[in-house]
PDB file of N, CA and C in Angstrom:
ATOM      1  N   UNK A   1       0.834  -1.187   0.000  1.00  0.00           N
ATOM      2  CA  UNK A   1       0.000   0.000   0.000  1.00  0.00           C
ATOM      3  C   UNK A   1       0.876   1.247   0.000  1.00  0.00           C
ATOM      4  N   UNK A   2       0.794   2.065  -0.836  1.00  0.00           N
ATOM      5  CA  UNK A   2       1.572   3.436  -0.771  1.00  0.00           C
ATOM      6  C   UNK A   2       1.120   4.187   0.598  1.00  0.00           C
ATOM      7  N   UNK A   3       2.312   5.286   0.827  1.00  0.00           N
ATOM      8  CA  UNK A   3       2.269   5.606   2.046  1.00  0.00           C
ATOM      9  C   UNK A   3       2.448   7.297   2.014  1.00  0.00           C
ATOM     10  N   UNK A   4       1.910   8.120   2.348  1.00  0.00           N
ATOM     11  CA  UNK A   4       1.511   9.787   1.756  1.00  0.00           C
ATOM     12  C   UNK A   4       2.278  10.302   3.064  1.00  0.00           C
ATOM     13  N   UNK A   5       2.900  11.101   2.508  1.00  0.00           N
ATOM     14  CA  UNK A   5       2.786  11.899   4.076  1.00  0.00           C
ATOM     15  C   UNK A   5       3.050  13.510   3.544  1.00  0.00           C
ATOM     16  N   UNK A   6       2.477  13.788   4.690  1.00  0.00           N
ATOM     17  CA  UNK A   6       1.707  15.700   4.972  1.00  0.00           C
ATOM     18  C   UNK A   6       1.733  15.817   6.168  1.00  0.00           C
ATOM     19  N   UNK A   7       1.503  17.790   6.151  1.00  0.00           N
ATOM     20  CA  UNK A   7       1.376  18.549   7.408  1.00  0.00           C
ATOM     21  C   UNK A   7       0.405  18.518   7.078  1.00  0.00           C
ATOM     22  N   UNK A   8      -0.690  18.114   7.923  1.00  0.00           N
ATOM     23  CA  UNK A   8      -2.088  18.480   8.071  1.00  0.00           C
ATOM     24  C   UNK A   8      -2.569  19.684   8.995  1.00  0.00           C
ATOM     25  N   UNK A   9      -4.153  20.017   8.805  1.00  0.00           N
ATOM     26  CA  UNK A   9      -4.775  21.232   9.634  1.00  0.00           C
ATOM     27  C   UNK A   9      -5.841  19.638  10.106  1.00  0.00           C
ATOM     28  N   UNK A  10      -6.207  19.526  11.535  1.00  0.00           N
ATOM     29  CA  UNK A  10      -7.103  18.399  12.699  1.00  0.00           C
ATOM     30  C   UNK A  10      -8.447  19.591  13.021  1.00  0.00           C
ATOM     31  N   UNK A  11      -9.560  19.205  13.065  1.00  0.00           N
ATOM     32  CA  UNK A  11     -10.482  19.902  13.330  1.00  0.00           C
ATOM     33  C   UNK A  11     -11.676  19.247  13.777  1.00  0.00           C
ATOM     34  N   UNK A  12     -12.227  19.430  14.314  1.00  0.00           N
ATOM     35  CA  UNK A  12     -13.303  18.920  15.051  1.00  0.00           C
ATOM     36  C   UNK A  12     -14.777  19.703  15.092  1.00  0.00           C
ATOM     37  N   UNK A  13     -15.698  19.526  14.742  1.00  0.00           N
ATOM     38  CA  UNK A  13     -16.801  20.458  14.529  1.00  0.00           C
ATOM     39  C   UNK A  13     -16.854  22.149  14.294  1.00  0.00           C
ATOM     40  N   UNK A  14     -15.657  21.478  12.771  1.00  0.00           N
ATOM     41  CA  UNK A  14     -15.191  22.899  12.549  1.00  0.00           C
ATOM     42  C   UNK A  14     -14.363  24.192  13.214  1.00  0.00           C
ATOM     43  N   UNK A  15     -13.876  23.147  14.342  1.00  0.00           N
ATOM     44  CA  UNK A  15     -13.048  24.112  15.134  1.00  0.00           C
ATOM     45  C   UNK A  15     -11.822  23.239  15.143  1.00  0.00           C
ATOM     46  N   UNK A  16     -10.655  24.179  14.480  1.00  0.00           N
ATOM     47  CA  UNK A  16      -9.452  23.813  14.607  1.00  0.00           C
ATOM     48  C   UNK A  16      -8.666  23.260  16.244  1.00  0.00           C
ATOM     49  N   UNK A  17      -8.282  22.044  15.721  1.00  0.00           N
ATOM     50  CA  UNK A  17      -7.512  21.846  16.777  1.00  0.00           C
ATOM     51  C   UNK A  17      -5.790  21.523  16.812  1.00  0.00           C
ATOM     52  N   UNK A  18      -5.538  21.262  15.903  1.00  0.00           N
ATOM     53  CA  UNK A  18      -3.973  21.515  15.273  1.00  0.00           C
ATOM     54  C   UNK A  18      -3.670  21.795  13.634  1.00  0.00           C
ATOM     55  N   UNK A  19      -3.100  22.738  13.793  1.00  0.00           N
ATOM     56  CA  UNK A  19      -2.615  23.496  12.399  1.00  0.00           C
ATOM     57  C   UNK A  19      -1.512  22.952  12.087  1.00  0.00           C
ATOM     58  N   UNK A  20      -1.007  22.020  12.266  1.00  0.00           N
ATOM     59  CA  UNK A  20       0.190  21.436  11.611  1.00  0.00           C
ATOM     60  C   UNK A  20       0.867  20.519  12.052  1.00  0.00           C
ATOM     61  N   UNK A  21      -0.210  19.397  11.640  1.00  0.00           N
ATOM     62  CA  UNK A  21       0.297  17.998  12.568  1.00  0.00           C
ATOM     63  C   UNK A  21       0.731  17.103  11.524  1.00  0.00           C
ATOM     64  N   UNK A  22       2.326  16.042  11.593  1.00  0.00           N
ATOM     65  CA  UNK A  22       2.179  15.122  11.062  1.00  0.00           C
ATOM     66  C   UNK A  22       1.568  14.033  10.612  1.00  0.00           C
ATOM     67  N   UNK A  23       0.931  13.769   9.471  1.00  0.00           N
ATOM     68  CA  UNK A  23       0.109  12.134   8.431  1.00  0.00           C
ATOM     69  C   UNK A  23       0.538  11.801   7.642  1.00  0.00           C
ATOM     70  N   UNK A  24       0.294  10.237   8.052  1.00  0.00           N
ATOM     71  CA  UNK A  24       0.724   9.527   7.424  1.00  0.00           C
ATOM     72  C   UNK A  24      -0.007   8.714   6.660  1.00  0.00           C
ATOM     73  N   UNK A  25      -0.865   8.642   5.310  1.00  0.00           N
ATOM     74  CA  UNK A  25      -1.815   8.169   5.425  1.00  0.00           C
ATOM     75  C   UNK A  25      -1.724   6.544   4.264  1.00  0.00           C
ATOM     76  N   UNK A  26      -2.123   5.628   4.537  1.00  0.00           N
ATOM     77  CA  UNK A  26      -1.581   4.390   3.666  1.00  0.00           C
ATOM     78  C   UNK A  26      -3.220   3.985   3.498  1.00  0.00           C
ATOM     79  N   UNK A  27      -2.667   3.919   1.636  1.00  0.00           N
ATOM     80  CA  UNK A  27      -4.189   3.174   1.306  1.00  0.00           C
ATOM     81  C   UNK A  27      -4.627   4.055   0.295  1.00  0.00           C
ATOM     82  N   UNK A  28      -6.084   4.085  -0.611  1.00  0.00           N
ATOM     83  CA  UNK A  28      -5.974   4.834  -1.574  1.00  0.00           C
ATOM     84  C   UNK A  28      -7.087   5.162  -1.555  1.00  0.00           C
ATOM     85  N   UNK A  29      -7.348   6.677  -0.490  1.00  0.00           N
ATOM     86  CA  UNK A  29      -8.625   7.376  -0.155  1.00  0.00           C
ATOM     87  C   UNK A  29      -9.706   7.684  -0.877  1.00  0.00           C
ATOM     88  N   UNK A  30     -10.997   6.677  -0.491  1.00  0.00           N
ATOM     89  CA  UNK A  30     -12.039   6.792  -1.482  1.00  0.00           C
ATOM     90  C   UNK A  30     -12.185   5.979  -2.395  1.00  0.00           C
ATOM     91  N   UNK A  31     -11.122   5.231  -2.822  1.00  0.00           N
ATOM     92  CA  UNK A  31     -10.843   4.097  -3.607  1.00  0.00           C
ATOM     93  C   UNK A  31     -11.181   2.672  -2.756  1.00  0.00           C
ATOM     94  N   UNK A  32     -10.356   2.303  -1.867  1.00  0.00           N
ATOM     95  CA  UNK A  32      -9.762   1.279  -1.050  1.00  0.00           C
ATOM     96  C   UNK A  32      -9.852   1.866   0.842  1.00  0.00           C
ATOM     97  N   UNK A  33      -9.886   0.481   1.661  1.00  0.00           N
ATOM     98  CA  UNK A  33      -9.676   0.940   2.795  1.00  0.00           C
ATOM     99  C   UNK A  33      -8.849   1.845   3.237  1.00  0.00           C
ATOM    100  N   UNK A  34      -8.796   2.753   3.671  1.00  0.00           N
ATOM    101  CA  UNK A  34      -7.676   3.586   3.784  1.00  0.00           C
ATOM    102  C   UNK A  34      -7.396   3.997   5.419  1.00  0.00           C
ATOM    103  N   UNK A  35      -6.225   4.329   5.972  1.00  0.00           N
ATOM    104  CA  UNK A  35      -5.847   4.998   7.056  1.00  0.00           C
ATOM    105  C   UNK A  35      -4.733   6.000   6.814  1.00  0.00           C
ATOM    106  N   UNK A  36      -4.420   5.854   8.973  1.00  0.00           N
ATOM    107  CA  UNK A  36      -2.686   5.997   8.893  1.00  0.00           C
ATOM    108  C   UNK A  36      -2.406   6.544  10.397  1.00  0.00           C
ATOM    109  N   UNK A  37      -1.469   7.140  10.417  1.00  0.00           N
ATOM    110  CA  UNK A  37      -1.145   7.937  11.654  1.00  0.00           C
ATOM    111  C   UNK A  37      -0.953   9.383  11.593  1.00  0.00           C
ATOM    112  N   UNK A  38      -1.242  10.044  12.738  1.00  0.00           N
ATOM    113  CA  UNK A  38      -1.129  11.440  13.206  1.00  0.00           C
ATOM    114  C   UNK A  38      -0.006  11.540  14.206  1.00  0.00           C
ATOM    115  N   UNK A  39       0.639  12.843  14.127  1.00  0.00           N
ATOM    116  CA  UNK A  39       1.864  12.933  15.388  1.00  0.00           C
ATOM    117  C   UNK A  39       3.117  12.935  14.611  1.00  0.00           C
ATOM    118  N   UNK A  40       3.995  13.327  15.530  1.00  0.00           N
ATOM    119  CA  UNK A  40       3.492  13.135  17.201  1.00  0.00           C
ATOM    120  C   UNK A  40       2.707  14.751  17.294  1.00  0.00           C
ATOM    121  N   UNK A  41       2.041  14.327  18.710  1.00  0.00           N
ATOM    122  CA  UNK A  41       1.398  15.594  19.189  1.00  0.00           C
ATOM    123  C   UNK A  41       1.293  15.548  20.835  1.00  0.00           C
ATOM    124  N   UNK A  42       1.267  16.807  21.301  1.00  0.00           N
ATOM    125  CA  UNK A  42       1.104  16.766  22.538  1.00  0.00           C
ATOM    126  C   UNK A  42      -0.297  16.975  23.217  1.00  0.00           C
ATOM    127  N   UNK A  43      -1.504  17.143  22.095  1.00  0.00           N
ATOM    128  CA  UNK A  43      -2.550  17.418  22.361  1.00  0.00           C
ATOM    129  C   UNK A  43      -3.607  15.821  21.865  1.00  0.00           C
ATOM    130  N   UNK A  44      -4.217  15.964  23.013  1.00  0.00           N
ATOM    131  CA  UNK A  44      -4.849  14.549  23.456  1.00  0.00           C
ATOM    132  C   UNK A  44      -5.753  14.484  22.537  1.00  0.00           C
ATOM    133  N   UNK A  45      -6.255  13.329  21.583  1.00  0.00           N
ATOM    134  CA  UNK A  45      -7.072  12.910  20.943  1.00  0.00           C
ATOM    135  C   UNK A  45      -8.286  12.281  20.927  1.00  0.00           C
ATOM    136  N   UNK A  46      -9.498  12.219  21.163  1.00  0.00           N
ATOM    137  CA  UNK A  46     -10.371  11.297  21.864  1.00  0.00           C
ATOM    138  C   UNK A  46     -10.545  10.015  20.681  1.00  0.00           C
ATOM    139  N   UNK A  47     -10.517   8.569  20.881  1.00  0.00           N
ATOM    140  CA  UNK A  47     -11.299   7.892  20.251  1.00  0.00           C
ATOM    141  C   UNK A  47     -12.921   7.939  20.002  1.00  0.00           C
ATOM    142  N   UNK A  48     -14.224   7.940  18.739  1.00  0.00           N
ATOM    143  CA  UNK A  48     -14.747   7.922  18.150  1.00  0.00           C
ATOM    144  C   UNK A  48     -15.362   9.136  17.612  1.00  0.00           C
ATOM    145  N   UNK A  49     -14.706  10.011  17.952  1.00  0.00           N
ATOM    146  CA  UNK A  49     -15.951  11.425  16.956  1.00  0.00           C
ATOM    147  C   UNK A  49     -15.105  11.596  15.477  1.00  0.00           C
ATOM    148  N   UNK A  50     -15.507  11.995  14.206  1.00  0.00           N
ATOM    149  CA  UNK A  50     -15.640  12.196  13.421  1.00  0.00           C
ATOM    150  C   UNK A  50     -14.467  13.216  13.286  1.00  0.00           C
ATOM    151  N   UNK A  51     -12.770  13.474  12.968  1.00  0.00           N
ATOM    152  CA  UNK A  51     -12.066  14.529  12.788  1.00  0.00           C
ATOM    153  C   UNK A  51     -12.086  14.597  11.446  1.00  0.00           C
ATOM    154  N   UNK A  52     -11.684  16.068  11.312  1.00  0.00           N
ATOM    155  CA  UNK A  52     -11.752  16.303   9.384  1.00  0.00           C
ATOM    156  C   UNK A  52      -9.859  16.903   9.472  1.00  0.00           C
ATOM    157  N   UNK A  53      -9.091  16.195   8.394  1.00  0.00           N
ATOM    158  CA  UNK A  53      -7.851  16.155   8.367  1.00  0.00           C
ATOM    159  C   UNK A  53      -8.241  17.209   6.967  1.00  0.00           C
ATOM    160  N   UNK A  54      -7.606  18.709   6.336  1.00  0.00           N
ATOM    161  CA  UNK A  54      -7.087  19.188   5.404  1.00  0.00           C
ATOM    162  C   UNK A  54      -5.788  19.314   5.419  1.00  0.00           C
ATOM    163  N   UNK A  55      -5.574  18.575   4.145  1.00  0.00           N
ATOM    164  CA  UNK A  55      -4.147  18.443   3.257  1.00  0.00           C
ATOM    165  C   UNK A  55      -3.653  20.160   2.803  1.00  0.00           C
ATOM    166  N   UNK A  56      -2.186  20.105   2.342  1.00  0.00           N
ATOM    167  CA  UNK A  56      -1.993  21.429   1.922  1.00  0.00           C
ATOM    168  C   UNK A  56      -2.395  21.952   0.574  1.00  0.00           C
ATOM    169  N   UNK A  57      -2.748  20.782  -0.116  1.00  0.00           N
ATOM    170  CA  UNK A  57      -2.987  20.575  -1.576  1.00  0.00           C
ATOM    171  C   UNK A  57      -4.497  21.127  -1.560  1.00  0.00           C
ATOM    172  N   UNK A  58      -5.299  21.209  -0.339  1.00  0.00           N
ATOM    173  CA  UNK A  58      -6.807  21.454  -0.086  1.00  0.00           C
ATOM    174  C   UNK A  58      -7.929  20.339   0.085  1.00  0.00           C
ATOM    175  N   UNK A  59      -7.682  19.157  -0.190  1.00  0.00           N
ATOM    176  CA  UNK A  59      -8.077  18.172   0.167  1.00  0.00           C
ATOM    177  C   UNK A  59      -8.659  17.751   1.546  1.00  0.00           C
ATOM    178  N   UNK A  60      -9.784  16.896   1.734  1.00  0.00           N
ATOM    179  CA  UNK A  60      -9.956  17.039   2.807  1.00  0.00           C
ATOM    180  C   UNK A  60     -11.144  15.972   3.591  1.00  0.00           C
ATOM    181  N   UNK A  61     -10.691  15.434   4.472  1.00  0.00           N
ATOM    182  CA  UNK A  61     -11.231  14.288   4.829  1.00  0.00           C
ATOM    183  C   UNK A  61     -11.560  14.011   6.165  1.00  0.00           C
ATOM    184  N   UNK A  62     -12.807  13.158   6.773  1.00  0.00           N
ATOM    185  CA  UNK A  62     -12.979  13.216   7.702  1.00  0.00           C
ATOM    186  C   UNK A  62     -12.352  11.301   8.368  1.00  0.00           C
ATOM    187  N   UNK A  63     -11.818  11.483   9.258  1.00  0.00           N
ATOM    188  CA  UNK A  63     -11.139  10.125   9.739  1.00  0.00           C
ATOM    189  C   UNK A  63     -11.876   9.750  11.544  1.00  0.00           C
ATOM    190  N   UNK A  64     -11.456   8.597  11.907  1.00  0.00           N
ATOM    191  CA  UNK A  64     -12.087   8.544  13.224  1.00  0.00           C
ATOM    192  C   UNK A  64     -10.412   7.645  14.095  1.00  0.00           C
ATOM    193  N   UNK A  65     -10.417   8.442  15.296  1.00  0.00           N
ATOM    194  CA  UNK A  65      -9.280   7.662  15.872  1.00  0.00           C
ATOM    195  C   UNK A  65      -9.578   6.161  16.065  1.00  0.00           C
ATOM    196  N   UNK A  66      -8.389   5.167  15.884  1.00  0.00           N
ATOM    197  CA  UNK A  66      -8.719   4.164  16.576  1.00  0.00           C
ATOM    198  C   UNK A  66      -8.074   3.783  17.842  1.00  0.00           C
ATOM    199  N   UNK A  67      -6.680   4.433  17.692  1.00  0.00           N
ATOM    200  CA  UNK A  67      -5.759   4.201  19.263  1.00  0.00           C
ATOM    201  C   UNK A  67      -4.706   5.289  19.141  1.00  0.00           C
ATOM    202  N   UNK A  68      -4.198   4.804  20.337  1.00  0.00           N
ATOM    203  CA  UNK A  68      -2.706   5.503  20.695  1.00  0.00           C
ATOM    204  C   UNK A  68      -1.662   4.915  20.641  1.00  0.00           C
ATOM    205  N   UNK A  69      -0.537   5.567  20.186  1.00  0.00           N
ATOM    206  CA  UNK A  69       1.076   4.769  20.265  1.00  0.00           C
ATOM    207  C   UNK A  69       1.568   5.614  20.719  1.00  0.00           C
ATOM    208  N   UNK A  70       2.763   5.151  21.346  1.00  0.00           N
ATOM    209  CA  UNK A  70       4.152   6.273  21.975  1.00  0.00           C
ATOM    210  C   UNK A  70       4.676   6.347  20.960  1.00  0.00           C
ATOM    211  N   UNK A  71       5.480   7.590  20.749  1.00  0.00           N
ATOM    212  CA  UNK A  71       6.286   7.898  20.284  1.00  0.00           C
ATOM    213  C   UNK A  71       7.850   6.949  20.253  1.00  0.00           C
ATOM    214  N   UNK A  72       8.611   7.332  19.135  1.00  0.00           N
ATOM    215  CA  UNK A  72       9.745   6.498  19.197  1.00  0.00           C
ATOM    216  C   UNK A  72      10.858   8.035  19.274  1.00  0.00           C
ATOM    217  N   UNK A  73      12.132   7.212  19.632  1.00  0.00           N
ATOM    218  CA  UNK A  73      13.487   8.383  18.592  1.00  0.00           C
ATOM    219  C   UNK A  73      13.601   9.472  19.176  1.00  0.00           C
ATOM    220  N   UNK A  74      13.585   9.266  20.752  1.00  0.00           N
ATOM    221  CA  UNK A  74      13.388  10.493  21.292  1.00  0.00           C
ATOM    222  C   UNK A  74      12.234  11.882  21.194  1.00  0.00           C
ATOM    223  N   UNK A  75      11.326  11.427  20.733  1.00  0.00           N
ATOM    224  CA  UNK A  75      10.022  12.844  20.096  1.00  0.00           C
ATOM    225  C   UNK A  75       9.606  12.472  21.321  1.00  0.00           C
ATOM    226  N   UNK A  76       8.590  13.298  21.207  1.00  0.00           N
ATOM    227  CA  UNK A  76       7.462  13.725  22.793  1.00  0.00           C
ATOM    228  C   UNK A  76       6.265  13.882  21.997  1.00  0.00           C
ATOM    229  N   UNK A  77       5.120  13.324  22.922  1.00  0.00           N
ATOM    230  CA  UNK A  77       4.243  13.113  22.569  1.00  0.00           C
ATOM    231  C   UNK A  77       3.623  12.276  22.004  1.00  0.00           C
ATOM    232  N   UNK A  78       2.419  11.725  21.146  1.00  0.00           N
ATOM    233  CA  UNK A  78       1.718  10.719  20.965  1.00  0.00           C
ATOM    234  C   UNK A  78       1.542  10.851  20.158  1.00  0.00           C
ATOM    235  N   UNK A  79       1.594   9.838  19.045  1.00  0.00           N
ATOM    236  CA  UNK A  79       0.852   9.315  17.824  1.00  0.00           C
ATOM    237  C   UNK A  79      -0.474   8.417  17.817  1.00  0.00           C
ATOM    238  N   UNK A  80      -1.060   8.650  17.024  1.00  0.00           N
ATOM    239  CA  UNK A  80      -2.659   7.901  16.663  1.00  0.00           C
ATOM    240  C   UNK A  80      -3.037   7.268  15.761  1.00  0.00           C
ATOM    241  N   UNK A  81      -3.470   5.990  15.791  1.00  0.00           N
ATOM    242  CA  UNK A  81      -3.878   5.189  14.566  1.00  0.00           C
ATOM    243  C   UNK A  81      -5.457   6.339  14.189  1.00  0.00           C
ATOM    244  N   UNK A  82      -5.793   6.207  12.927  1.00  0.00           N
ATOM    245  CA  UNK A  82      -6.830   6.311  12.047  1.00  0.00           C
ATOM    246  C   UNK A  82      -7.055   5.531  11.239  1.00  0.00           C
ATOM    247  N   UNK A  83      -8.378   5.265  11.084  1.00  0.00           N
ATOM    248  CA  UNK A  83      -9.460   5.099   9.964  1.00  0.00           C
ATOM    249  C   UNK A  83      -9.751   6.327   8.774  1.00  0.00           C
ATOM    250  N   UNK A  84      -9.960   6.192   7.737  1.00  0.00           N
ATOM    251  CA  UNK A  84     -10.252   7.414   6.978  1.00  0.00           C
ATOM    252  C   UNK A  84     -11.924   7.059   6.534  1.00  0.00           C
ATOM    253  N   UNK A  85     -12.648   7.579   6.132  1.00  0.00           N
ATOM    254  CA  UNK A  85     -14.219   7.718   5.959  1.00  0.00           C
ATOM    255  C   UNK A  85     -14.167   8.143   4.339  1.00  0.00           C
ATOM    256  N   UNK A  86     -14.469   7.536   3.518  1.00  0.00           N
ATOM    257  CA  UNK A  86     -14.731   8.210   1.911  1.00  0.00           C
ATOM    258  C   UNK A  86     -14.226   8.615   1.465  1.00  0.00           C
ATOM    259  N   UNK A  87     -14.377   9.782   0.384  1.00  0.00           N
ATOM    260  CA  UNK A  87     -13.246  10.241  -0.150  1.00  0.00           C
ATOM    261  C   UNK A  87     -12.619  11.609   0.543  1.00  0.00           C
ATOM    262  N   UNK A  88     -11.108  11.634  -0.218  1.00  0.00           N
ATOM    263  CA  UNK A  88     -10.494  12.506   0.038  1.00  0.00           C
ATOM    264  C   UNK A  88     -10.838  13.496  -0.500  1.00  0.00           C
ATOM    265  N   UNK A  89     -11.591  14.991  -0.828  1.00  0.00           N
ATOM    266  CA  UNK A  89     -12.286  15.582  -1.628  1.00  0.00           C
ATOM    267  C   UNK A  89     -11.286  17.197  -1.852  1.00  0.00           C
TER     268      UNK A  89
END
């Protein structure tokens, strides 16, 4: 599965919650199952509500957490598995 990566804008009922978080996203959005990871970040993520990830390209998608990982390599903070929802638009 190819593997994308971007600075994303994280938002939550239209209210920004990080302007420039690492994704990673594997899979071929809208096509095929798709995910990936977020992070690291130091701001806590909840599992199941609906986040909308925009790409820099303008793209833009809504994903749902599924977990948490630690960080590796000395970084701080937490990374997050995702699900992605439809297309990337």
């Amino acid at each position: 599965m190819p593997v994308d990566r971007y600075t994303c804008r994280l938002s939550l009922n239209d209210v920004t919650i990080v302007d420039d978080l690492p994704v990673h996203v594997h899979g071929h959005p809208g096509i095929t199952d798709w995910g990936g990871t977020l992070g690291p970040t130091e701001v806590e993520l909840d599992i199941g509500p609906s986040y909308k990830i925009l790409l820099p390209d303008g793209r833009e998608g809504l994903i749902v957490i599924k977990g948490k990982r630690k960080t590796w390599g000395g970084e701080t903070g937490m990374r997050y598995e995702f699900t992605g929802g439809g297309f990337i638009t």
